[in-house]
Protein backbone atom coordinates (compact mmCIF):
# COMPACT_ATOMS: atom_id res chain seq x y z
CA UNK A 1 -78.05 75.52 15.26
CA UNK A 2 -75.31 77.59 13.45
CA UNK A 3 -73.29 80.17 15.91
CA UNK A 4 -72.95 83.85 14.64
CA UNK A 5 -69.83 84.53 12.49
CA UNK A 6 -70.23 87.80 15.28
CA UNK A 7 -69.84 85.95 18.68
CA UNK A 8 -66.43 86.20 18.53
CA UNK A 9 -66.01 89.68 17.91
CA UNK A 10 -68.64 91.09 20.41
CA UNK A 11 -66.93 88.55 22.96
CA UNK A 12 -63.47 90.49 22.11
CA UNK A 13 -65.27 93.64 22.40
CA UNK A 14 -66.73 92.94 25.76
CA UNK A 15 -62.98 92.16 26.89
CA UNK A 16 -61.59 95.03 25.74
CA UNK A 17 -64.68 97.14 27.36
CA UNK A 18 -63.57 95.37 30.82
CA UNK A 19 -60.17 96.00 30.51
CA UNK A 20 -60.71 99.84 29.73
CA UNK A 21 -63.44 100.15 32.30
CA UNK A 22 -60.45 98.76 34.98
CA UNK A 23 -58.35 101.04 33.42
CA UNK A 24 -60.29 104.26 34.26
CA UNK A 25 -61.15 103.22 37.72
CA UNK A 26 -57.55 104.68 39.10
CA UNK A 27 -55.55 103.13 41.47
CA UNK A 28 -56.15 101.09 44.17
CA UNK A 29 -54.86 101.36 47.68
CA UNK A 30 -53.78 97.70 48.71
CA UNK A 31 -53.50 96.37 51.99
CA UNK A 32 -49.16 95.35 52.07
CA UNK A 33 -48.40 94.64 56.02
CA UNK A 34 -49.57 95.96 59.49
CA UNK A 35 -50.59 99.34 59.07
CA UNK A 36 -48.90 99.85 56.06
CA UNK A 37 -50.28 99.70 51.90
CA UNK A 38 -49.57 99.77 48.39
CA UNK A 39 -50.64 101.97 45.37
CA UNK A 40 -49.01 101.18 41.55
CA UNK A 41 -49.36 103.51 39.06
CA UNK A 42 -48.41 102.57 35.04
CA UNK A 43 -48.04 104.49 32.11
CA UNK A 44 -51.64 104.93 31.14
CA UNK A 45 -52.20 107.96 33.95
CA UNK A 46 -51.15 111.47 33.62
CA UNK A 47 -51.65 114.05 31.01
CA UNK A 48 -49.04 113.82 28.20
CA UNK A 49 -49.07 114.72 24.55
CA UNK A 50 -49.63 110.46 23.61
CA UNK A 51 -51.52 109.72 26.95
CA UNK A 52 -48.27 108.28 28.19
CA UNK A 53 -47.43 109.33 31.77
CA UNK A 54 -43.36 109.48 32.73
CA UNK A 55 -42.34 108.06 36.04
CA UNK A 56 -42.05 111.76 37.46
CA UNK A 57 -45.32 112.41 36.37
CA UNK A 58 -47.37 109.36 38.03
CA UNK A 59 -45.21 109.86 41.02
CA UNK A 60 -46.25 113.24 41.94
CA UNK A 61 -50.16 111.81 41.17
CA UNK A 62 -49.55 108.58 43.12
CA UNK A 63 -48.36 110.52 46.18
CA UNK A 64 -51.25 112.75 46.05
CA UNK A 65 -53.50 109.48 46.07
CA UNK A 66 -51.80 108.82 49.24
CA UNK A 67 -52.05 111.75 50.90
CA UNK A 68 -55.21 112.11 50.35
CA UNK A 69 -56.24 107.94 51.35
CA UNK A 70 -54.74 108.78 54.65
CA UNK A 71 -56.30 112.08 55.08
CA UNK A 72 -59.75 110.52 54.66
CA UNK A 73 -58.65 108.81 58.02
CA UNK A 74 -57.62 111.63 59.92
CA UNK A 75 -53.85 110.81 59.80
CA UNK A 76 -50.84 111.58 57.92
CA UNK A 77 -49.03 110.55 54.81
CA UNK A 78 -45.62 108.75 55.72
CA UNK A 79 -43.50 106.75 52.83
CA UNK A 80 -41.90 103.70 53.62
CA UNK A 81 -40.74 102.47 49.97
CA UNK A 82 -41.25 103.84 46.34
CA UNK A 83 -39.87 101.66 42.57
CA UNK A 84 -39.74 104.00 39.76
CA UNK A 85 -39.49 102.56 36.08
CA UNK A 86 -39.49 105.25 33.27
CA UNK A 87 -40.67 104.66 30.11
CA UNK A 88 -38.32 102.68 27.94
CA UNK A 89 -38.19 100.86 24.59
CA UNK A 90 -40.97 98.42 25.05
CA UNK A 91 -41.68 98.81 28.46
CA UNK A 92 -44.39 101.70 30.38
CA UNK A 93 -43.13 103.59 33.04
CA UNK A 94 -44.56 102.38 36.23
CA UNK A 95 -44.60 103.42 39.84
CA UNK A 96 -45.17 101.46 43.26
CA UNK A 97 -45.58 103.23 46.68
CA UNK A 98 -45.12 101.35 49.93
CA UNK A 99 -46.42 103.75 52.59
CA UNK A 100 -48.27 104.10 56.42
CA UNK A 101 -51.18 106.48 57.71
CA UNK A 102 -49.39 107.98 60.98
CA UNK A 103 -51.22 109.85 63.64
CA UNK A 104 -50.66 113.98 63.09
């Protein structure tokens, strides 16, 4: 039996539908130590001219996300760590926050 000239391109398709799909779905709070997560933000966020976000930008979202995870469990926003990359030749900006959900 010959295999469609096609299988390879709906396969690439389906891989780049996957990837997008992930992209969309917004950060993730991850679980980094007792009491205390991660959220990473990269380029791809935000509401520039290209659909690049700066640093700055994703930082101010990313902090909102935050606030608002803890919130949802009756506490407070409280940052323990935060790694800012801007956007540079070749390279997104990124940003990862380390922070805790404290008791108001």
């Amino acid at each position: 039996m010959q295999r469609s000239r096609r299988a390879p391109l709906v396969t690439a398709l389906h891989a780049l539908a996957l990837l997008c799909a992930g992209c969309a779905a917004g950060p993730k709070v991850v679980p980094a130590g007792p009491d205390t997560y991660k959220l990473t933000s990269h380029s791809v966020r935000g509401e520039s001219m290209v659909g690049w976000a700066s640093a700055g930008q994703q930082r101010v979202q990313i902090y909102e996300d935050a606030g608002a995870y803890c919130k949802r469990q009756g506490k407070a926003f409280e940052l323990v760590g935060e790694r800012l990359a801007d956007i540079g030749w070749g390279r997104m900006a990124s940003v990862e926050v380390e922070f805790r959900c404290v008791a108001r």
